[in-house]
C-alpha atoms as a PDB file:
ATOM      1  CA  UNK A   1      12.095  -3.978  11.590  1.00  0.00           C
ATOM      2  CA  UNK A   2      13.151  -3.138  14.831  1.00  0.00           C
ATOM      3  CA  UNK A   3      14.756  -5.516  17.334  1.00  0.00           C
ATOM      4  CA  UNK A   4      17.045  -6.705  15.607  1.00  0.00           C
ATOM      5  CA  UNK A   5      14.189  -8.930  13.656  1.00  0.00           C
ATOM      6  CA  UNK A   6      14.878  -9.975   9.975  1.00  0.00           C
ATOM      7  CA  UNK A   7      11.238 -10.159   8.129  1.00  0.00           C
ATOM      8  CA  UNK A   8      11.098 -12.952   5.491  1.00  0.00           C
ATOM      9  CA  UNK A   9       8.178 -13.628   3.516  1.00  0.00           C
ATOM     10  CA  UNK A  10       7.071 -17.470   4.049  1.00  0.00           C
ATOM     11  CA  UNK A  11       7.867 -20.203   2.253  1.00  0.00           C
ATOM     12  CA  UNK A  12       5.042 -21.654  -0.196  1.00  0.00           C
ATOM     13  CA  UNK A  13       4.446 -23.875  -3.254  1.00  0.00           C
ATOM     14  CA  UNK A  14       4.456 -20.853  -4.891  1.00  0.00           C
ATOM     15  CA  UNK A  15       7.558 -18.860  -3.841  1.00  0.00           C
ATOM     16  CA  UNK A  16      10.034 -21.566  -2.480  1.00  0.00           C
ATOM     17  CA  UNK A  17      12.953 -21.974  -4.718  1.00  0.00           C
ATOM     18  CA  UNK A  18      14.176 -25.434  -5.264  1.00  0.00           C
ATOM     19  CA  UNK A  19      17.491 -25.345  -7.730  1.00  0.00           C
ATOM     20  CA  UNK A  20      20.434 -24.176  -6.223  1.00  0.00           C
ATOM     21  CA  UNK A  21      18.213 -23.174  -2.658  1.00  0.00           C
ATOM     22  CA  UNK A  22      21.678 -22.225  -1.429  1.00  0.00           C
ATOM     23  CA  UNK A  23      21.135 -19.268  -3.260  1.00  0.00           C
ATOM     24  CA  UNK A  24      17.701 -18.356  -2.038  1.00  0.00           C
ATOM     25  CA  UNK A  25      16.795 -15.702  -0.061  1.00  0.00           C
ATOM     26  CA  UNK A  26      13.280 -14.519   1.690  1.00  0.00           C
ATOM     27  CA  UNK A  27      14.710 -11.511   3.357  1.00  0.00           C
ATOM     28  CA  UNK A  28      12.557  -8.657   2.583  1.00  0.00           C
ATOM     29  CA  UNK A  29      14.985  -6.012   2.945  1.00  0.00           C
ATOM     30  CA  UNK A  30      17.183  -8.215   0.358  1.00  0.00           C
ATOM     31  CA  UNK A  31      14.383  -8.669  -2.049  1.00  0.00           C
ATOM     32  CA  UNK A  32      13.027  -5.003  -1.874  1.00  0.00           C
ATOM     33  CA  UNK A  33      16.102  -3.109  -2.656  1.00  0.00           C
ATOM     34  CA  UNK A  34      16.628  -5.242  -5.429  1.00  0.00           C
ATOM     35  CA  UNK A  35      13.432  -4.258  -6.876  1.00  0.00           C
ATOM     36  CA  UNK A  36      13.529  -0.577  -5.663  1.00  0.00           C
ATOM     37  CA  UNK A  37      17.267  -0.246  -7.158  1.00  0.00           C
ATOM     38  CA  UNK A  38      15.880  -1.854 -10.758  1.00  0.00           C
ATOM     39  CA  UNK A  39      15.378   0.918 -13.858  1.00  0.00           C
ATOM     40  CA  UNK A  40      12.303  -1.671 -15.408  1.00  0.00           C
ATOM     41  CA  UNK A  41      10.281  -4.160 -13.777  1.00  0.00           C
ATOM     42  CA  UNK A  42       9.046  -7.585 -15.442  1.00  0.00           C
ATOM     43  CA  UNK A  43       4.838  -7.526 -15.131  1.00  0.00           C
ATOM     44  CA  UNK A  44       3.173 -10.778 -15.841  1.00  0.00           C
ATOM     45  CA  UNK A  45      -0.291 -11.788 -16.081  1.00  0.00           C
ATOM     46  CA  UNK A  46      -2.506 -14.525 -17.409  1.00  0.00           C
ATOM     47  CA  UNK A  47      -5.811 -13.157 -19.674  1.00  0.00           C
ATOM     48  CA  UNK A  48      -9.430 -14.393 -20.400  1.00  0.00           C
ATOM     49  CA  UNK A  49      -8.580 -14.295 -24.320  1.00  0.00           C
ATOM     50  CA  UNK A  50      -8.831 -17.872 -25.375  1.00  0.00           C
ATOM     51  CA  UNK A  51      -6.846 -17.225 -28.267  1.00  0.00           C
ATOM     52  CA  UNK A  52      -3.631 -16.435 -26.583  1.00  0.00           C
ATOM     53  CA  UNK A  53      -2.519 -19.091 -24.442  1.00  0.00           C
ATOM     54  CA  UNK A  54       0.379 -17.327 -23.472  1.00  0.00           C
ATOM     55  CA  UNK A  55       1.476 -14.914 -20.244  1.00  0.00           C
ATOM     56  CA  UNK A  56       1.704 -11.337 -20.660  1.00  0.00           C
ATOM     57  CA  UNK A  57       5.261  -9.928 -19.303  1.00  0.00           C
ATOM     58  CA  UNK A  58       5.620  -6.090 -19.399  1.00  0.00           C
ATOM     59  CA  UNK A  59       8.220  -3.925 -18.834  1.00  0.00           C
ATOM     60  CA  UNK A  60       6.810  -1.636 -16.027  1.00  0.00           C
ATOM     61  CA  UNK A  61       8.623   1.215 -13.686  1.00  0.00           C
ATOM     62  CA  UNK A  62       7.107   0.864 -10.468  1.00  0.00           C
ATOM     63  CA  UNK A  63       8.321   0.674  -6.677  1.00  0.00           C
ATOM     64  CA  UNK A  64       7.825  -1.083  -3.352  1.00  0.00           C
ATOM     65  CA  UNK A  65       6.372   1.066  -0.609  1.00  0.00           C
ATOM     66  CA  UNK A  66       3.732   1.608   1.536  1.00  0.00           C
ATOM     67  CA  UNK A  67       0.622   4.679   1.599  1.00  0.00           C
ATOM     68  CA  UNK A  68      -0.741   3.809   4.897  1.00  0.00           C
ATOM     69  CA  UNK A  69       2.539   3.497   6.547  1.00  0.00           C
ATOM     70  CA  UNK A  70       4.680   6.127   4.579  1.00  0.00           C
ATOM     71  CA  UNK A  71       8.186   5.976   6.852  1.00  0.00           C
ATOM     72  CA  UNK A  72       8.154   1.522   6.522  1.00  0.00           C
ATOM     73  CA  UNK A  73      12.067   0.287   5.463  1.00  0.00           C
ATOM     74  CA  UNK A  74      12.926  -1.571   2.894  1.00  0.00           C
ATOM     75  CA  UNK A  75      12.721  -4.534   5.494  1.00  0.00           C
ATOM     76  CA  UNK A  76       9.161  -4.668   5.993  1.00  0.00           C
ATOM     77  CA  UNK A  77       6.026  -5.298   4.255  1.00  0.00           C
ATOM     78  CA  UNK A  78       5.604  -3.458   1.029  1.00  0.00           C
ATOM     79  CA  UNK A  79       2.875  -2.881  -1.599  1.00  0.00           C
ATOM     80  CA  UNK A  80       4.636  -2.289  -5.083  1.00  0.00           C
ATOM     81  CA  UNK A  81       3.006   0.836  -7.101  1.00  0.00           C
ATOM     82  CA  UNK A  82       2.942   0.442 -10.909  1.00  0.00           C
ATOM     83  CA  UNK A  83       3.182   3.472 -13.464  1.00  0.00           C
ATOM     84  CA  UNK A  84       0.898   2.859 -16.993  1.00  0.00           C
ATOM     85  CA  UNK A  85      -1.190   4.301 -19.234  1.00  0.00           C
ATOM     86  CA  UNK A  86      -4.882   4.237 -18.087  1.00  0.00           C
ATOM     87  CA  UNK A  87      -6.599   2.192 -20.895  1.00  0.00           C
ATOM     88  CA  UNK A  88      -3.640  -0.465 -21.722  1.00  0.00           C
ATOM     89  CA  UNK A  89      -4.679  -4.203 -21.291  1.00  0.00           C
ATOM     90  CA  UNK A  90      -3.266  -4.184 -17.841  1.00  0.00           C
ATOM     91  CA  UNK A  91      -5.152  -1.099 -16.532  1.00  0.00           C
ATOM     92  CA  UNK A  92      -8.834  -2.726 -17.871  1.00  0.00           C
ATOM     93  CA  UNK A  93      -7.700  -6.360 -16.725  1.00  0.00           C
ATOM     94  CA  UNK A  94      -7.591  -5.282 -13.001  1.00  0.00           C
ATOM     95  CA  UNK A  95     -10.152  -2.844 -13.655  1.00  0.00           C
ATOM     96  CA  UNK A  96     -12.592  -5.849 -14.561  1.00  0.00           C
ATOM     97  CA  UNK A  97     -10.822  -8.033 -11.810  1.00  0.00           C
ATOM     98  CA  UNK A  98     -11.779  -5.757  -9.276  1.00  0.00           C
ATOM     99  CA  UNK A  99     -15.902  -6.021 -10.071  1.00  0.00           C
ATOM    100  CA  UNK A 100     -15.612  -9.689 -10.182  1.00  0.00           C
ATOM    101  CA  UNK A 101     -16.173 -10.206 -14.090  1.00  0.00           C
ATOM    102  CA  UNK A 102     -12.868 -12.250 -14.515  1.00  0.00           C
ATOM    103  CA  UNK A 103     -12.805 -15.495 -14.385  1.00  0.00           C
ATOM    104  CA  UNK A 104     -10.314 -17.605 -11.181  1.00  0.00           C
ATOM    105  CA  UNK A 105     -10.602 -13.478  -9.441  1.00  0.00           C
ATOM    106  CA  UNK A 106     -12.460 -12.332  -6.449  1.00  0.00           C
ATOM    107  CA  UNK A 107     -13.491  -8.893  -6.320  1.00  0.00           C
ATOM    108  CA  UNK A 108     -11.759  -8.004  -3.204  1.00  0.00           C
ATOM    109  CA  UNK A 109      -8.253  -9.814  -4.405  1.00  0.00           C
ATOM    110  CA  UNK A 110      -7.447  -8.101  -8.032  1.00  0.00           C
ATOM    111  CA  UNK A 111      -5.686  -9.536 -10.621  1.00  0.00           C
ATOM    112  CA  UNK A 112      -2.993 -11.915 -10.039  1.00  0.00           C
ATOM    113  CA  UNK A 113       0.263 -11.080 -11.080  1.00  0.00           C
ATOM    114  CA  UNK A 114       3.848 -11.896 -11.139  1.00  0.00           C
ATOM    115  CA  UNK A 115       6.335  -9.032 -10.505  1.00  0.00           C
ATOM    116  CA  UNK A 116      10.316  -9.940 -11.179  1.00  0.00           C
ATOM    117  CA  UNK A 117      13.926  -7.953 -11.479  1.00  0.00           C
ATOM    118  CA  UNK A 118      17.377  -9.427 -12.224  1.00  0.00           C
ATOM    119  CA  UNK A 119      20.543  -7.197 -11.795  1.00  0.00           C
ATOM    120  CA  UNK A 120      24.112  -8.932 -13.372  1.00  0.00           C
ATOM    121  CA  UNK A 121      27.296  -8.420 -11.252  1.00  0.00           C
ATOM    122  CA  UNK A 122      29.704 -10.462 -13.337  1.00  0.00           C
ATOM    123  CA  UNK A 123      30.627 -13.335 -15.955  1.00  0.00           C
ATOM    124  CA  UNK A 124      31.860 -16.382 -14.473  1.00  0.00           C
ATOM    125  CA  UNK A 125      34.263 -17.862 -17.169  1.00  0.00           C
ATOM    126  CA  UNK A 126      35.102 -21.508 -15.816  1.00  0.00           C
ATOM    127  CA  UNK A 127      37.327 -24.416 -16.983  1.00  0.00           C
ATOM    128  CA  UNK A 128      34.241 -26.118 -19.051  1.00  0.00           C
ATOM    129  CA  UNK A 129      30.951 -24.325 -20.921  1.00  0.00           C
ATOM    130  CA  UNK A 130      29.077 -26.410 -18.619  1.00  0.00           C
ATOM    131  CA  UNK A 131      30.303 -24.469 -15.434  1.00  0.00           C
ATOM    132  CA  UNK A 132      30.356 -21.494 -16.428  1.00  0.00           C
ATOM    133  CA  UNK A 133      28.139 -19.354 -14.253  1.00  0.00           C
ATOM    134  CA  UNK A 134      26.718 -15.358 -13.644  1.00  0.00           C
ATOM    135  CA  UNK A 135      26.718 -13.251 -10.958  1.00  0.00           C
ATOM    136  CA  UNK A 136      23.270 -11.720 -10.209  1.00  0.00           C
ATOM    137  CA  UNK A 137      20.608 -10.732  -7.734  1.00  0.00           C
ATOM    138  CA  UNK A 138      17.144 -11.676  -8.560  1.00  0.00           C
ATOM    139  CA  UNK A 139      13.773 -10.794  -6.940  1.00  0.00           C
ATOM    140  CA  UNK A 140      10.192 -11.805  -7.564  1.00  0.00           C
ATOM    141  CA  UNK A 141       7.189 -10.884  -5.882  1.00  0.00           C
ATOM    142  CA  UNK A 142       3.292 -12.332  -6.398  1.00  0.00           C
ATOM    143  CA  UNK A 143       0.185 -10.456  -5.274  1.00  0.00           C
ATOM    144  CA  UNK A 144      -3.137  -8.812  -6.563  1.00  0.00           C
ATOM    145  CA  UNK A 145      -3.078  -6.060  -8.844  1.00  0.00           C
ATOM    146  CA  UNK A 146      -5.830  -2.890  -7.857  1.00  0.00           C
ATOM    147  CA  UNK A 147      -6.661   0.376  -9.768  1.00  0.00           C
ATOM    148  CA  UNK A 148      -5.511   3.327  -7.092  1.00  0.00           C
ATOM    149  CA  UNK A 149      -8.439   5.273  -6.644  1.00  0.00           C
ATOM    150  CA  UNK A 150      -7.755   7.746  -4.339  1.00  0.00           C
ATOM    151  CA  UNK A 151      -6.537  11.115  -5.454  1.00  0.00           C
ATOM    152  CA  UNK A 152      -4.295  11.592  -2.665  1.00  0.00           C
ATOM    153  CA  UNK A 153      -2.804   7.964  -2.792  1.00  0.00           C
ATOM    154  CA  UNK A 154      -2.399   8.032  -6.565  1.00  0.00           C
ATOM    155  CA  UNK A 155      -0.433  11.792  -6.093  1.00  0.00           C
ATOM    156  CA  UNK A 156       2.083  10.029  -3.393  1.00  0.00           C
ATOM    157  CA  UNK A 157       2.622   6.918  -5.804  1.00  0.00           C
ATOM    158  CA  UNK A 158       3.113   9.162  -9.022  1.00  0.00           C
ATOM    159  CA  UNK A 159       6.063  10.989  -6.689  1.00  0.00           C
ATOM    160  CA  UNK A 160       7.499   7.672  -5.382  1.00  0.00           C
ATOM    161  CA  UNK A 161       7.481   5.999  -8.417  1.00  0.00           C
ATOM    162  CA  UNK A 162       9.232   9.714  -9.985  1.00  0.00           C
ATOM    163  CA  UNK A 163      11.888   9.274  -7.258  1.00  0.00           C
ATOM    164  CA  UNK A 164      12.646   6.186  -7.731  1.00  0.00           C
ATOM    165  CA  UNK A 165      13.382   6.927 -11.201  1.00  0.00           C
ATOM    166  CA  UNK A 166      16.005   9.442  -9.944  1.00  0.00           C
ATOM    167  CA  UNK A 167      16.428  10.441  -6.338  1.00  0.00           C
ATOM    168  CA  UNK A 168      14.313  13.753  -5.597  1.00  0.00           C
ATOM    169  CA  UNK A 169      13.001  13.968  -9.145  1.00  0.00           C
ATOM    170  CA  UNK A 170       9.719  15.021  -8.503  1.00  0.00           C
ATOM    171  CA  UNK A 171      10.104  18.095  -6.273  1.00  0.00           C
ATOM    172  CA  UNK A 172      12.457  19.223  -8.986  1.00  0.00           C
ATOM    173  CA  UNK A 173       9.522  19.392 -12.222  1.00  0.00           C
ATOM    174  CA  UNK A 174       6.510  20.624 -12.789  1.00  0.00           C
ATOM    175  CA  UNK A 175       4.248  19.345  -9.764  1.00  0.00           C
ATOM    176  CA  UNK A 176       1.751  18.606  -8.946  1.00  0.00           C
ATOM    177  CA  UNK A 177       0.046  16.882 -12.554  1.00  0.00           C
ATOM    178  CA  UNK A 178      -2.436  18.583 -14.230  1.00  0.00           C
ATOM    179  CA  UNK A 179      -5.890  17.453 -14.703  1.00  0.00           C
ATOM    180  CA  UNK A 180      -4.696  15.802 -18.250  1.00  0.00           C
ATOM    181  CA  UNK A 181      -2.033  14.295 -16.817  1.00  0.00           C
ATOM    182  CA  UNK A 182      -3.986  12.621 -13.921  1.00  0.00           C
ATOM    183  CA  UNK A 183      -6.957  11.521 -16.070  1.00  0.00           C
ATOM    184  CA  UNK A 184      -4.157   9.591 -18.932  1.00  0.00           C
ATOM    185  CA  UNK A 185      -2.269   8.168 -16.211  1.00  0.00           C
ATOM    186  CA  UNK A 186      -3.522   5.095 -13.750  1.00  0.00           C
ATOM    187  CA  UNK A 187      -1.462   3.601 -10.653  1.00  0.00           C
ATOM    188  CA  UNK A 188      -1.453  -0.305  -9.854  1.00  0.00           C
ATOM    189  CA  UNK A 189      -1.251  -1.469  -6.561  1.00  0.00           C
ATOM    190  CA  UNK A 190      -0.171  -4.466  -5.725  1.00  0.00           C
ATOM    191  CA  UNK A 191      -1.071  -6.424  -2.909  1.00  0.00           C
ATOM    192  CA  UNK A 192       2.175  -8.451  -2.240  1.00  0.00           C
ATOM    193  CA  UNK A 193       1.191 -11.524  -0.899  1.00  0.00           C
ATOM    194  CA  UNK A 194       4.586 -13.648  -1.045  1.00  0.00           C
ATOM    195  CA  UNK A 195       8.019 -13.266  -2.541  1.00  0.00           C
ATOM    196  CA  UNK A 196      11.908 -14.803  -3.163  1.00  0.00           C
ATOM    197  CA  UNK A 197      14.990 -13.454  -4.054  1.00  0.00           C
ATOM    198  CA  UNK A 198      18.249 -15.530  -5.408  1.00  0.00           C
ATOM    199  CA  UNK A 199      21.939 -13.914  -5.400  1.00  0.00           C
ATOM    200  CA  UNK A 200      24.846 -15.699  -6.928  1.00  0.00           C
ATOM    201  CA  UNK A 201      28.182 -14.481  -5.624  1.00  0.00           C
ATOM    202  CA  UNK A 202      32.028 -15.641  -5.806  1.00  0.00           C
ATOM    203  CA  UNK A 203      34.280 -16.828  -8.460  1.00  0.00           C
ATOM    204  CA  UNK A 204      34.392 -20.321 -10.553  1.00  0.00           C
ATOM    205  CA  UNK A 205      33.389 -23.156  -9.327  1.00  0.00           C
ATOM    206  CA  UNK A 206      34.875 -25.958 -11.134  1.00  0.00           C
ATOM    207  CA  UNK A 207      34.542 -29.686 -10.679  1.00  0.00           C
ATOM    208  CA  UNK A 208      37.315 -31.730  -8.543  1.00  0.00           C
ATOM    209  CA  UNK A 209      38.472 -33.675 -11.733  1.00  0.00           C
ATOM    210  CA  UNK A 210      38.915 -30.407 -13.432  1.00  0.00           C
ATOM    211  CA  UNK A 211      40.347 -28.816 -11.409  1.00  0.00           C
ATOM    212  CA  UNK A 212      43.344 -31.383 -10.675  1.00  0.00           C
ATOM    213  CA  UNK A 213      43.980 -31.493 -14.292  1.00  0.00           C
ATOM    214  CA  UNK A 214      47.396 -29.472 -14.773  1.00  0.00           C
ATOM    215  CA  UNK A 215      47.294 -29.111 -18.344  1.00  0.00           C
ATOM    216  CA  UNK A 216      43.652 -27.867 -18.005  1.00  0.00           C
ATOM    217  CA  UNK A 217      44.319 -25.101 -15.827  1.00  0.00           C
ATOM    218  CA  UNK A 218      47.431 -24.148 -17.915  1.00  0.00           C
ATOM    219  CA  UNK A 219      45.261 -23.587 -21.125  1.00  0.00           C
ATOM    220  CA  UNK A 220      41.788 -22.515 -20.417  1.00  0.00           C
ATOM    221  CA  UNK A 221      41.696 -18.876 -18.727  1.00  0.00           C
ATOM    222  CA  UNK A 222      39.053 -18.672 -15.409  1.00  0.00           C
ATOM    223  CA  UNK A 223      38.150 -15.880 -13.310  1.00  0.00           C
ATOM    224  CA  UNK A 224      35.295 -13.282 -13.229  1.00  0.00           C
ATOM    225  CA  UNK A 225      34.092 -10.708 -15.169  1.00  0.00           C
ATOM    226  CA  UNK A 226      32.892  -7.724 -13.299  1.00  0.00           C
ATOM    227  CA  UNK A 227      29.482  -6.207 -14.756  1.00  0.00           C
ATOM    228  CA  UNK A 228      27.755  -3.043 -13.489  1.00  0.00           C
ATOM    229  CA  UNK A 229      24.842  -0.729 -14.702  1.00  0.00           C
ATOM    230  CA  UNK A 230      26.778   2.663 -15.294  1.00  0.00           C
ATOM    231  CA  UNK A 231      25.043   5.848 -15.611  1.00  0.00           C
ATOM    232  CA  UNK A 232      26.777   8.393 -18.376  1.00  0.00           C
ATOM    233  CA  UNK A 233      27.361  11.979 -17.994  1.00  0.00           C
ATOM    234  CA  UNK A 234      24.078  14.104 -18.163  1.00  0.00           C
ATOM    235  CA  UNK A 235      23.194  15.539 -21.521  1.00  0.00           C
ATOM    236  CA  UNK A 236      21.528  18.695 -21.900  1.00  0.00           C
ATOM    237  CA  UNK A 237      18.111  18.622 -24.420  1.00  0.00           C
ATOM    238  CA  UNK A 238      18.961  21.000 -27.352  1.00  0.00           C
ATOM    239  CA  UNK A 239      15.202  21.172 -28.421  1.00  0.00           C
ATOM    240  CA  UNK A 240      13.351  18.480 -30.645  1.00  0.00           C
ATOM    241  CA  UNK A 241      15.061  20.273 -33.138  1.00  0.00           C
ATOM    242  CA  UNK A 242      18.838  21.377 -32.753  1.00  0.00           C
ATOM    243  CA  UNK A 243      18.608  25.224 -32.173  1.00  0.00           C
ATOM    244  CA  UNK A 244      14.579  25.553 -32.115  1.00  0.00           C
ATOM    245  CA  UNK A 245      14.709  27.368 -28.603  1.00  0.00           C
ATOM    246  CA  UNK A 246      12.845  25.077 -26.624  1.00  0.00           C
ATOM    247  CA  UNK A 247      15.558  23.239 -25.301  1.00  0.00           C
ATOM    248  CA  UNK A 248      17.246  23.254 -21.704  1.00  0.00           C
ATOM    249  CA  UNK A 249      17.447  26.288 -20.237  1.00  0.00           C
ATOM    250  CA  UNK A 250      19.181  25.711 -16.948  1.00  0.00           C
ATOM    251  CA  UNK A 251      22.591  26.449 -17.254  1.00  0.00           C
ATOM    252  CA  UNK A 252      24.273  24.071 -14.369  1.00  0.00           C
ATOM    253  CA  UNK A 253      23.014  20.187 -13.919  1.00  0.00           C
ATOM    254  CA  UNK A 254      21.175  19.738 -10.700  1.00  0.00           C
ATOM    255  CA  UNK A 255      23.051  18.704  -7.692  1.00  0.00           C
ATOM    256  CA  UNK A 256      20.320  16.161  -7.365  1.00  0.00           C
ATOM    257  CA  UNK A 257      21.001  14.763 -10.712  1.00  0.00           C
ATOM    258  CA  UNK A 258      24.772  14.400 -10.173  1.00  0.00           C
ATOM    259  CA  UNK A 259      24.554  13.276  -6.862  1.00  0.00           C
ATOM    260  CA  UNK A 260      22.218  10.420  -8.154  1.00  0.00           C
ATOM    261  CA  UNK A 261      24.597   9.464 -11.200  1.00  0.00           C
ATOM    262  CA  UNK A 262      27.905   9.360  -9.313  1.00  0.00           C
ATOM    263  CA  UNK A 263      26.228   7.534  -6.115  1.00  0.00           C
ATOM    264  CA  UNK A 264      24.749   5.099  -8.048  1.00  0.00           C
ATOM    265  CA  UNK A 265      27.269   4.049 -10.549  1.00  0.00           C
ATOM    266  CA  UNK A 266      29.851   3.862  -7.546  1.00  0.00           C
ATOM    267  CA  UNK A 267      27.315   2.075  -5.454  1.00  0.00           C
ATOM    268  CA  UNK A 268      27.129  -0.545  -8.139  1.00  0.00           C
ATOM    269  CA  UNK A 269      30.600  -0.995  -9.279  1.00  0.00           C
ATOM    270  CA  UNK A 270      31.435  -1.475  -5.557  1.00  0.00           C
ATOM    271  CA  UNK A 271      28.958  -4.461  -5.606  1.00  0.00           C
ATOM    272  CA  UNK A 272      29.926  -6.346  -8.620  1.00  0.00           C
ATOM    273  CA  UNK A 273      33.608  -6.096  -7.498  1.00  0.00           C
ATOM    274  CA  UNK A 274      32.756  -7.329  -3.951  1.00  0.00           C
ATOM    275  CA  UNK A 275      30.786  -9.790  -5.054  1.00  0.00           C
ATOM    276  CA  UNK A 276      33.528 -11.260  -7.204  1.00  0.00           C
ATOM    277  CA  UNK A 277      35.402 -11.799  -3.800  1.00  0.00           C
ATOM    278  CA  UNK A 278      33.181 -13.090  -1.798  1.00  0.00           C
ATOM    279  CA  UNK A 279      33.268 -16.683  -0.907  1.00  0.00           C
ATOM    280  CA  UNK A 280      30.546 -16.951   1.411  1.00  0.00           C
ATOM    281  CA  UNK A 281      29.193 -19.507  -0.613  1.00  0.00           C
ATOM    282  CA  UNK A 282      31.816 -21.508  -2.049  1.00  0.00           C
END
């Protein structure tokens, strides 16, 4: 970033948020982590069948970074790289989008697509049902959706995508992919071409006439729930069958393994109790 510069993405039709704006945010760096730091992404599309109306949403792992400029932050402008098996419906619809046979796509665009991630921090228990609120961070990015065809490209996306599974993963298995493994696999890129972000922090926030009601406040508990993803212990694999012999055979857990649970499960209790005391936008 550099500067001291914060990067937004610009405001649109398409990514501006209108309830509760208060609780927008455009910051890159914001919206980025929150998708980098989320297990599962949300994938939706439109297709050309005429006899389902509806969007497509996937569950998808995937990250934001950038091939041609490897050593970007989270603060500047991303691609997002999808994982997925190379003939689902996704794969062939931006396969197709790319030569130009779908309709409302241009060849050099992709396929449109909608990319989103929610994380909860709390439960906000308020005087009346009507009030009562969540704490959460939410991201969503648009952009076009290409088939990676470059060996080398598709390699560096397949370990970014591992790592951001679990930190240094991929240097820790069986690398690179064999030829199998490369052909049954495909990589989306995604062209990000605008995003938003909305984070909810604080406690209750009751009305006036509520809140001056005595005999309210003395029956109806308030406060905040604290939620956090946790990550459990590590468990070894004993084999697809108990006792087969094909099981784990490394005797310790990897220091990159427990280093990854304990930092992230600390990392986000620490957030979901923070955010339960901050006011900044009470």
């Amino acid at each position: 970033m550099g500067h001291g510069r914060t990067l937004q993405y610009p405001k649109t039709p398409v990514n501006k948020v209108n309830r509760y704006n208060q609780r927008a945010t455009y910051d890159l760096e914001q919206i980025h982590t929150i998708i980098n730091t989320s297990t599962v992404l949300h994938v939706s599309f439109n297709t050309p069948d005429p006899g389902n109306p509806f969007p497509v949403t996937l569950p998808m792992v995937g990250v934001a970074a950038s091939f041609d400029h490897p050593s970007s932050s989270l603060g500047e402008p991303l691609d997002v790289y999808l994982h997925g098996y190379v003939s689902s419906r996704l794969m062939n619809l931006s396969r197709r989008a790319e030569t130009g046979t779908e309709a409302g796509t241009s060849p050099d665009a992709g396929l449109p697509v909608t990319i989103s991630a929610t994380k909860v921090d709390g439960l906000v228990l308020t005087l009346t049902p009507n009030t009562h609120d969540v704490n959460y961070r939410s991201a969503t990015l648009y952009g076009y959706a290409t088939l990676v065809s470059s060996v080398e490209e598709k390699l560096w996306a397949m370990e970014m995508i591992t790592n951001s599974v679990v930190s240094g993963r991929w240097a820790h298995t069986r690398v690179p992919p064999d030829t199998a493994e490369m052909t049954s696999t495909s990589i989306l890129k995604v062209k990000v071409v605008g995003g938003s972000g909305k984070i909810r922090v604080g406690g209750p926030r009751d009305e006036r006439k509520d809140l001056e009601r005595g005999d309210i406040r003395a029956k109806v508990w308030t406060g905040t729930i604290p939620v956090w993803e946790s990550f459990g212990e590590p468990v070894p694999f004993e084999g697809v069958s108990v006792g087969d012999g094909k099981g784990n055979l490394v005797p310790r857990v990897p220091e990159h393994v427990v280093a990854f649970v304990q930092g992230r499960r600390m990392e986000n209790e620490r957030y979901a109790l923070a955010a339960v005391e901050d006011r900044s936008q009470d």
